[in-house]
C-alpha atoms as a PDB file:
ATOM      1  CA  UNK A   1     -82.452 -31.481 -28.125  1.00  0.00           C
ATOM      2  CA  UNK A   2     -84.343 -28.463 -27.890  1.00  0.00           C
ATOM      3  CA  UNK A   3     -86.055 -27.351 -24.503  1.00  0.00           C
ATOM      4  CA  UNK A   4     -87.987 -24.340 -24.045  1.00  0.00           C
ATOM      5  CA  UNK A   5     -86.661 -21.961 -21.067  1.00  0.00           C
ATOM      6  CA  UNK A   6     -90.073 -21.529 -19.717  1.00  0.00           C
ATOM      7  CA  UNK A   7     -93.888 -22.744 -20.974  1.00  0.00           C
ATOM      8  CA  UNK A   8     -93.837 -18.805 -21.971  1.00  0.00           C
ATOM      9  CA  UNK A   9     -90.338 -18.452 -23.457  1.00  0.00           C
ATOM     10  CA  UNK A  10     -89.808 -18.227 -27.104  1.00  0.00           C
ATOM     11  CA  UNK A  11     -86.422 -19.440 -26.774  1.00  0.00           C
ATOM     12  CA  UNK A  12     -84.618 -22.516 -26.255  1.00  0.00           C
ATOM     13  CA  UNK A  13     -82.053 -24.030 -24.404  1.00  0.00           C
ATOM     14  CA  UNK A  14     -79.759 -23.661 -27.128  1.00  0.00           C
ATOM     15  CA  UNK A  15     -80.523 -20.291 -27.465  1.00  0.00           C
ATOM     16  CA  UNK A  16     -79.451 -19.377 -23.901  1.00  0.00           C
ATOM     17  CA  UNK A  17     -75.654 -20.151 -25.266  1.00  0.00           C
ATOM     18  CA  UNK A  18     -75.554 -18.220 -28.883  1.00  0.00           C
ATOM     19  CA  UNK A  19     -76.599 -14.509 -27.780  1.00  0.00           C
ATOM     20  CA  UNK A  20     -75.439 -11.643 -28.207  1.00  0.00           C
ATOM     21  CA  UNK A  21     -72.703 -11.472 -25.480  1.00  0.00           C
ATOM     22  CA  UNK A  22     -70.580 -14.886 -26.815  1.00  0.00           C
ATOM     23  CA  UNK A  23     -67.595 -12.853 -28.043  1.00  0.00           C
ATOM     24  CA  UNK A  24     -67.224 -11.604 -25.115  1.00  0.00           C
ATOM     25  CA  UNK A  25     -67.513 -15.225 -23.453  1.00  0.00           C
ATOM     26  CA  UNK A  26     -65.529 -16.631 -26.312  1.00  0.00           C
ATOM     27  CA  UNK A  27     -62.586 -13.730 -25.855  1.00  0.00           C
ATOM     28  CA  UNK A  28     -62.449 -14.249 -21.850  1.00  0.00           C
ATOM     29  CA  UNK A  29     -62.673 -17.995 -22.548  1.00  0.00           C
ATOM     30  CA  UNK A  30     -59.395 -17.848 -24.855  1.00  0.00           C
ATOM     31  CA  UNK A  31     -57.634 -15.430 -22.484  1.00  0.00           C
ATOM     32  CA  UNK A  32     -58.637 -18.063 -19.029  1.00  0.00           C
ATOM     33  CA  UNK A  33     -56.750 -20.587 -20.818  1.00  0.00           C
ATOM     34  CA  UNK A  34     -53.528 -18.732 -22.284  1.00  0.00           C
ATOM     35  CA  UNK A  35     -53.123 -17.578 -19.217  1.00  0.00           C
ATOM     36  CA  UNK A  36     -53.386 -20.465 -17.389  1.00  0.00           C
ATOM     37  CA  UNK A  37     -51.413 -22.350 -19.947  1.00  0.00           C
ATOM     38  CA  UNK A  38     -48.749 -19.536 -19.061  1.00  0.00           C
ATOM     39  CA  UNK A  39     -48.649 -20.091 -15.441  1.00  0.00           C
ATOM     40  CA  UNK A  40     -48.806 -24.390 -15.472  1.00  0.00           C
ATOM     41  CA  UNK A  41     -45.719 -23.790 -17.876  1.00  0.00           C
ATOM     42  CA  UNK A  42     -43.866 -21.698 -15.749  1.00  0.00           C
ATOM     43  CA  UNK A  43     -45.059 -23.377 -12.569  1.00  0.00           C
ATOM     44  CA  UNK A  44     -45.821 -27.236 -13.493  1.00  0.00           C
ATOM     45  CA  UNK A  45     -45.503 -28.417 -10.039  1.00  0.00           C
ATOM     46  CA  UNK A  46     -49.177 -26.493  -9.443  1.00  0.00           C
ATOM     47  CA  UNK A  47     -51.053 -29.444 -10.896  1.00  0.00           C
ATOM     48  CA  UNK A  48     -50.749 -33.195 -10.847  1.00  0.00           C
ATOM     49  CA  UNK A  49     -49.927 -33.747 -14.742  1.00  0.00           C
ATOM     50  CA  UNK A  50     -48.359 -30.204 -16.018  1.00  0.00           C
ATOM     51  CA  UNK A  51     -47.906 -32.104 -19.619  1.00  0.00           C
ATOM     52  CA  UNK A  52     -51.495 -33.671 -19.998  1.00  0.00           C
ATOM     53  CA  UNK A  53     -52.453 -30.466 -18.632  1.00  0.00           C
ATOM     54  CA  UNK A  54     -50.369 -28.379 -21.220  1.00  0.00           C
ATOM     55  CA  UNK A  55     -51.850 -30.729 -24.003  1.00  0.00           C
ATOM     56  CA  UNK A  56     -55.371 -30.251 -23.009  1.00  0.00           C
ATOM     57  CA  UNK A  57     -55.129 -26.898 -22.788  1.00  0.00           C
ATOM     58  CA  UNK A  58     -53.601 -26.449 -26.287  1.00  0.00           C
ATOM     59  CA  UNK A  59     -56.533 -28.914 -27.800  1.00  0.00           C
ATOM     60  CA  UNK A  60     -59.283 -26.489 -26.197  1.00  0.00           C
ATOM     61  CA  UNK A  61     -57.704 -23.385 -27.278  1.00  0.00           C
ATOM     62  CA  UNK A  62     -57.843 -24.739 -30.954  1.00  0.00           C
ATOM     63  CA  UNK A  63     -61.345 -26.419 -30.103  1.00  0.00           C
ATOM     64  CA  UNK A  64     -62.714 -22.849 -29.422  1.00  0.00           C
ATOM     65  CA  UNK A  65     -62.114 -21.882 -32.686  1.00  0.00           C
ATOM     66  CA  UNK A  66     -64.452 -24.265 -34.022  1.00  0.00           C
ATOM     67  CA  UNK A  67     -67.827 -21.924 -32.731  1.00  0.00           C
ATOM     68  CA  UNK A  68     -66.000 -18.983 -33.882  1.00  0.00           C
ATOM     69  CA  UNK A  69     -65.806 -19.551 -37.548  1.00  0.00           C
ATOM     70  CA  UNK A  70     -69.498 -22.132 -36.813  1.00  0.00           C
ATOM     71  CA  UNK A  71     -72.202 -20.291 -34.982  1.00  0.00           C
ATOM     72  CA  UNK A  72     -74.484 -22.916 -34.798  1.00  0.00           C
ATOM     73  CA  UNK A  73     -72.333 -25.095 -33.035  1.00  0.00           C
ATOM     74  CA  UNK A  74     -71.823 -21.571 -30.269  1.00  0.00           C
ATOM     75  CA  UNK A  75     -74.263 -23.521 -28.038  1.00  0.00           C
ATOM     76  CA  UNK A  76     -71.708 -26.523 -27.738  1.00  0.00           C
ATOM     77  CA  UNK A  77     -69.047 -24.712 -26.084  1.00  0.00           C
ATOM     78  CA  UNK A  78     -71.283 -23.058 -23.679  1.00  0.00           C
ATOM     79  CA  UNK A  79     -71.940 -26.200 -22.751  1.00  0.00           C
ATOM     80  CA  UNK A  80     -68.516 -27.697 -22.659  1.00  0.00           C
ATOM     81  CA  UNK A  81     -66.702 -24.193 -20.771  1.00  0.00           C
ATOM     82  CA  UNK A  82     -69.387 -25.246 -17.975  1.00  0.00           C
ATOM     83  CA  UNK A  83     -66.615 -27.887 -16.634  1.00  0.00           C
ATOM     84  CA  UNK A  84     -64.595 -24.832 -15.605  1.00  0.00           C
ATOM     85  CA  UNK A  85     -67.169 -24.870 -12.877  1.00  0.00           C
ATOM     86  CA  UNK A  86     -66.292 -28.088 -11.309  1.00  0.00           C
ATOM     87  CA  UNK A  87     -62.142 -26.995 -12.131  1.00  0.00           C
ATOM     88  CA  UNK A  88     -63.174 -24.109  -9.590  1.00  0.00           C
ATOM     89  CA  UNK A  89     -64.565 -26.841  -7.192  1.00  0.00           C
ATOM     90  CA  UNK A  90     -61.737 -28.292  -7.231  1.00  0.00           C
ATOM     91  CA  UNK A  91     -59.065 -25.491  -6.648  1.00  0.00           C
ATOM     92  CA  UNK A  92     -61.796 -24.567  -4.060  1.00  0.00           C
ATOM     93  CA  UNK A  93     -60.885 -27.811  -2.265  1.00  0.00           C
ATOM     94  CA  UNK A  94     -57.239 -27.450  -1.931  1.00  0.00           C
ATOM     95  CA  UNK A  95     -57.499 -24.174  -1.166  1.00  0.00           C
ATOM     96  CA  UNK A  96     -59.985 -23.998   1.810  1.00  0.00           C
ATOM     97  CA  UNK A  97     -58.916 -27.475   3.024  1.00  0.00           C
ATOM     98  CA  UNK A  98     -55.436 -27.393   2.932  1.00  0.00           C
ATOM     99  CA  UNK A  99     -55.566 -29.590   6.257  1.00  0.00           C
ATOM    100  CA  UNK A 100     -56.792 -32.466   4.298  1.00  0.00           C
ATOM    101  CA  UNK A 101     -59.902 -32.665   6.663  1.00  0.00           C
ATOM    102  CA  UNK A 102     -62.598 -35.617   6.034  1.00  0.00           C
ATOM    103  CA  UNK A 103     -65.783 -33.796   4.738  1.00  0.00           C
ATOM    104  CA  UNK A 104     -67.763 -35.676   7.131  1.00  0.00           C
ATOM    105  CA  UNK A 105     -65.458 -35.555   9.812  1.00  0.00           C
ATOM    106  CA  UNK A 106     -68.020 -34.402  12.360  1.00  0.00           C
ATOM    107  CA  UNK A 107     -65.526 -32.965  15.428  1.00  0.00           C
ATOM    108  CA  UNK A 108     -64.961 -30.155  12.718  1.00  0.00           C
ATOM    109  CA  UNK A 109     -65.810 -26.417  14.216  1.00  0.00           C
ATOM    110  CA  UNK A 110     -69.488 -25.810  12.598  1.00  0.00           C
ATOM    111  CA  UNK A 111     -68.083 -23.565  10.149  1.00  0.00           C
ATOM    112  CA  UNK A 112     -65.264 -25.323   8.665  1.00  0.00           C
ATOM    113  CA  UNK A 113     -67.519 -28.501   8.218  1.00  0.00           C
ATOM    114  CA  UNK A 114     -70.448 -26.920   6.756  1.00  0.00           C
ATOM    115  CA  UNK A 115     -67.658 -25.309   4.302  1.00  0.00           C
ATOM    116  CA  UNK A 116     -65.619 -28.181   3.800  1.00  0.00           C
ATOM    117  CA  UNK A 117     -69.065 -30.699   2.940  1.00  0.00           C
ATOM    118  CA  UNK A 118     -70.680 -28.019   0.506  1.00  0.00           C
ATOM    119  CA  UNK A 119     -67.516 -27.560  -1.664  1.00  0.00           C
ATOM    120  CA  UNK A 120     -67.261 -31.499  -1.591  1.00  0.00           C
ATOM    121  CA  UNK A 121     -70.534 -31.938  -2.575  1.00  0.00           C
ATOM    122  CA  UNK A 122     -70.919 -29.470  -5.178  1.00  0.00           C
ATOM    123  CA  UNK A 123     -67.548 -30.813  -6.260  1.00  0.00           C
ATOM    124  CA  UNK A 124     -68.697 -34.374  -7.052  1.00  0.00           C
ATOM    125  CA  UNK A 125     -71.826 -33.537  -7.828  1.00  0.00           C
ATOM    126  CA  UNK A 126     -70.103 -31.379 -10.951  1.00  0.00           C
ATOM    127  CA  UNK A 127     -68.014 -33.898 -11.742  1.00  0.00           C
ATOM    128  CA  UNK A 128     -69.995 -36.564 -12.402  1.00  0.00           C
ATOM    129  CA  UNK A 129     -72.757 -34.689 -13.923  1.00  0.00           C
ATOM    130  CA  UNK A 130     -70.696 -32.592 -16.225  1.00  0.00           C
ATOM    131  CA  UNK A 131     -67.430 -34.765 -16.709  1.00  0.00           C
ATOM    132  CA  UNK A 132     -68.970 -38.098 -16.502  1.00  0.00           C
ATOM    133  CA  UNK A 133     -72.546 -37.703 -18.416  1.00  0.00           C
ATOM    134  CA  UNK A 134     -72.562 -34.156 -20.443  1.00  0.00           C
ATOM    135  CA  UNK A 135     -69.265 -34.376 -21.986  1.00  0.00           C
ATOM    136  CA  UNK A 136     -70.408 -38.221 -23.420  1.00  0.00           C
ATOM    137  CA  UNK A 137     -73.997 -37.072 -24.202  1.00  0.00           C
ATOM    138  CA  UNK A 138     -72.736 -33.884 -26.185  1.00  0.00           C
ATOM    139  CA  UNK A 139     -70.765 -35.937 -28.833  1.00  0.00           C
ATOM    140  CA  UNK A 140     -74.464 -36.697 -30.099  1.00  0.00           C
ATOM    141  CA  UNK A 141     -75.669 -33.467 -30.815  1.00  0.00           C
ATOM    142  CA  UNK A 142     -71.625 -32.879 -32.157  1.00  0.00           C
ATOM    143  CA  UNK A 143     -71.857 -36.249 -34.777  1.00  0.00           C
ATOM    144  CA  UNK A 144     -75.625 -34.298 -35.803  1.00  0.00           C
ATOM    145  CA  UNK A 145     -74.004 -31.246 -36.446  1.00  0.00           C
ATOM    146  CA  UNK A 146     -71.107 -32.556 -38.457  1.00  0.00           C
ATOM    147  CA  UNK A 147     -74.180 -34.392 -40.581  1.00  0.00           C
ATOM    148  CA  UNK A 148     -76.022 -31.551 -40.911  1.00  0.00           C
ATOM    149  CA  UNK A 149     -72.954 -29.378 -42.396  1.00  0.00           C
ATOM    150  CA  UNK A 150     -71.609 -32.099 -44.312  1.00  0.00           C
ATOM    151  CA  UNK A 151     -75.094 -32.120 -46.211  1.00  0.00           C
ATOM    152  CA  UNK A 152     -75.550 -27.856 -46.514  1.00  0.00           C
ATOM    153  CA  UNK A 153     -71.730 -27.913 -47.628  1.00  0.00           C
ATOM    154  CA  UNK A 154     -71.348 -31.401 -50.017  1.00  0.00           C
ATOM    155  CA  UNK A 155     -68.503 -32.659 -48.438  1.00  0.00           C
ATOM    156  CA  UNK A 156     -67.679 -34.652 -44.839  1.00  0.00           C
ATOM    157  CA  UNK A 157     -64.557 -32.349 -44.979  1.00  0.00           C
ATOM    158  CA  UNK A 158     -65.774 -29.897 -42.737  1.00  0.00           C
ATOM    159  CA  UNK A 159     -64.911 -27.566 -39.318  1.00  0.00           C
ATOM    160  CA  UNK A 160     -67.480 -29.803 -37.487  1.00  0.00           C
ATOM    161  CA  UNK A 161     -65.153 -32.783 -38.478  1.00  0.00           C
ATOM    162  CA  UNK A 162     -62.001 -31.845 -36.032  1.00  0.00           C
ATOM    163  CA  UNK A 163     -64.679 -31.805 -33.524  1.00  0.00           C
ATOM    164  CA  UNK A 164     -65.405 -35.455 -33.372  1.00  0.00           C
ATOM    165  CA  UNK A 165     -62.136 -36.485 -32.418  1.00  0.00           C
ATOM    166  CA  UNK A 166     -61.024 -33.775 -29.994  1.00  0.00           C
ATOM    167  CA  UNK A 167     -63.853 -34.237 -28.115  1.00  0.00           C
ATOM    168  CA  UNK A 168     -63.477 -37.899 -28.332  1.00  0.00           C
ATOM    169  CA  UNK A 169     -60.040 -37.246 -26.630  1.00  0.00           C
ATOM    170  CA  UNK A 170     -61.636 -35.236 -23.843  1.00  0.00           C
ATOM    171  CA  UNK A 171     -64.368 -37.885 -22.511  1.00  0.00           C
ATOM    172  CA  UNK A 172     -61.511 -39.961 -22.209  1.00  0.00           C
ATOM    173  CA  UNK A 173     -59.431 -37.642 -20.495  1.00  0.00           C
ATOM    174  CA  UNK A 174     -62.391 -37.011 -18.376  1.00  0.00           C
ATOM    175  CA  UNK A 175     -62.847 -40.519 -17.499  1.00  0.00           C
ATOM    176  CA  UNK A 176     -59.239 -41.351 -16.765  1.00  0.00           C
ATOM    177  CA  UNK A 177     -59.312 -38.724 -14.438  1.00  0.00           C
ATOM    178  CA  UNK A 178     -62.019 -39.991 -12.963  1.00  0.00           C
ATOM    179  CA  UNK A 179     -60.697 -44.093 -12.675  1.00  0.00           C
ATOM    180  CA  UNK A 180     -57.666 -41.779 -10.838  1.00  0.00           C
ATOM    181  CA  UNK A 181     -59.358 -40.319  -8.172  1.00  0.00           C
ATOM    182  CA  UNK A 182     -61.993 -43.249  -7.916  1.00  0.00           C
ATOM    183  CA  UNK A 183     -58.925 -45.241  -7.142  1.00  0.00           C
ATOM    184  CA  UNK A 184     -56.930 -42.740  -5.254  1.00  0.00           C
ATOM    185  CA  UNK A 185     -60.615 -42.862  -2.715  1.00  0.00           C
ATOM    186  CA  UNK A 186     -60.367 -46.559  -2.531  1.00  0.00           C
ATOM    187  CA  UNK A 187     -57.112 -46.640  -1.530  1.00  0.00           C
ATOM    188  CA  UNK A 188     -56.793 -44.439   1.212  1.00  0.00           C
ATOM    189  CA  UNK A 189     -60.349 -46.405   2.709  1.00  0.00           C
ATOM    190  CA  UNK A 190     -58.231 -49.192   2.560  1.00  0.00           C
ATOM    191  CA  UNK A 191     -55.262 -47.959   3.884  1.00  0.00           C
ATOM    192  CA  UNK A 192     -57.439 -46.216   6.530  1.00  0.00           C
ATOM    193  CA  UNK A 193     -56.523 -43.026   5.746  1.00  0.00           C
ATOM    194  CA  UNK A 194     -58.002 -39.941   7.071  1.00  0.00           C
ATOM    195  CA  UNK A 195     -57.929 -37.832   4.149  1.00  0.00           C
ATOM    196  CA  UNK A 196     -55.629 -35.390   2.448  1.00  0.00           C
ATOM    197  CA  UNK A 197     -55.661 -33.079  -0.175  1.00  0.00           C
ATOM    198  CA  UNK A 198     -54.544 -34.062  -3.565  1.00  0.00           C
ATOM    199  CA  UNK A 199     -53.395 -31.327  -6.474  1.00  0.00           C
ATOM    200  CA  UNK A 200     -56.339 -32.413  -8.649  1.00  0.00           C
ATOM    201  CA  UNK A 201     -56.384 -32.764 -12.227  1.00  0.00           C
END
């Protein structure tokens, strides 16, 4: 688990995510997703699934907590917040394709397409990577922790043990999502269809 930045670095990869500027990550973190809880609640037509939305975003926002009170578990939700990245992909797709254009539609102005196939790339590209292997991989280093506190503390009863399950609930949240738009792909190749945007998650 641990990396070294650079053959000249005395840090770590872990490091990179426990500095001194994570209350400030962890405060903007908690305010991203009251306010977007907000604004799904008062507009739920915005996303595909307003109440597995609303539920998710409720789990996270007591997740957080979890780094706050245990700082050697900070690293974690670096890692985990780095989905937001492919959430921003994805509003990035509906947004600047709201024509539902084929990425590889090639009669596309030179522009458009070379905007349209770079947001789809780096779309799938972060899902997969982060939704489909990270979020599995980190329950690992997750079960260590919990084993590691449980021994320093005396007792399995500990803030590392909510963690096992919530994040249990979110790699399978992550790969329902995926089976959905795996299948929703399939469907329109067999349908022939040319394409359209969908509201996401």
């Amino acid at each position: 688990m641990i990396f070294h930045l650079s053959s000249t670095s005395k840090h770590t990869l872990i490091d990179a995510w426990t500095g001194e500027h994570f209350h400030l990550f962890w405060d903007i973190t908690l305010l991203y997703f009251i306010v977007d809880l907000i604004w799904v609640l008062l507009v739920p037509h915005c996303v595909k699934s307003p109440s597995t939305i609303i539920q998710h975003h409720i789990a996270t926002i007591c997740y957080i907590f979890v780094p706050f009170v245990f700082k050697e578990s900070q690293w974690v939700m670096g890692a985990c917040m780095s989905v937001e990245v492919n959430t921003w992909f994805l509003i990035a797709r509906r947004v600047f394709n709201k024509q539902g254009f084929p990425p590889w539609q090639i009669e596309l102005p030179p522009f458009i397409s070379l905007r349209i196939k770079l947001i789809s790339i780096f779309f799938y590209v972060t899902w997969f990577g982060i939704r489909v292997f990270l979020y599995p991989y980190l329950f690992f280093p997750i079960f260590g922790l919990w084993q590691w506190l449980s021994e320093e503390s005396g007792t399995v009863y500990n803030v590392m043990l909510v963690c096992m399950p919530l994040h249990t609930v979110f790699c399978i949240l992550n790969l329902k999502w995926t089976w959905d738009l795996l299948s929703s792909k399939v469907k329109s190749w067999r349908k022939g269809e040319k394409g359209k945007v969908d509201k996401g998650l």
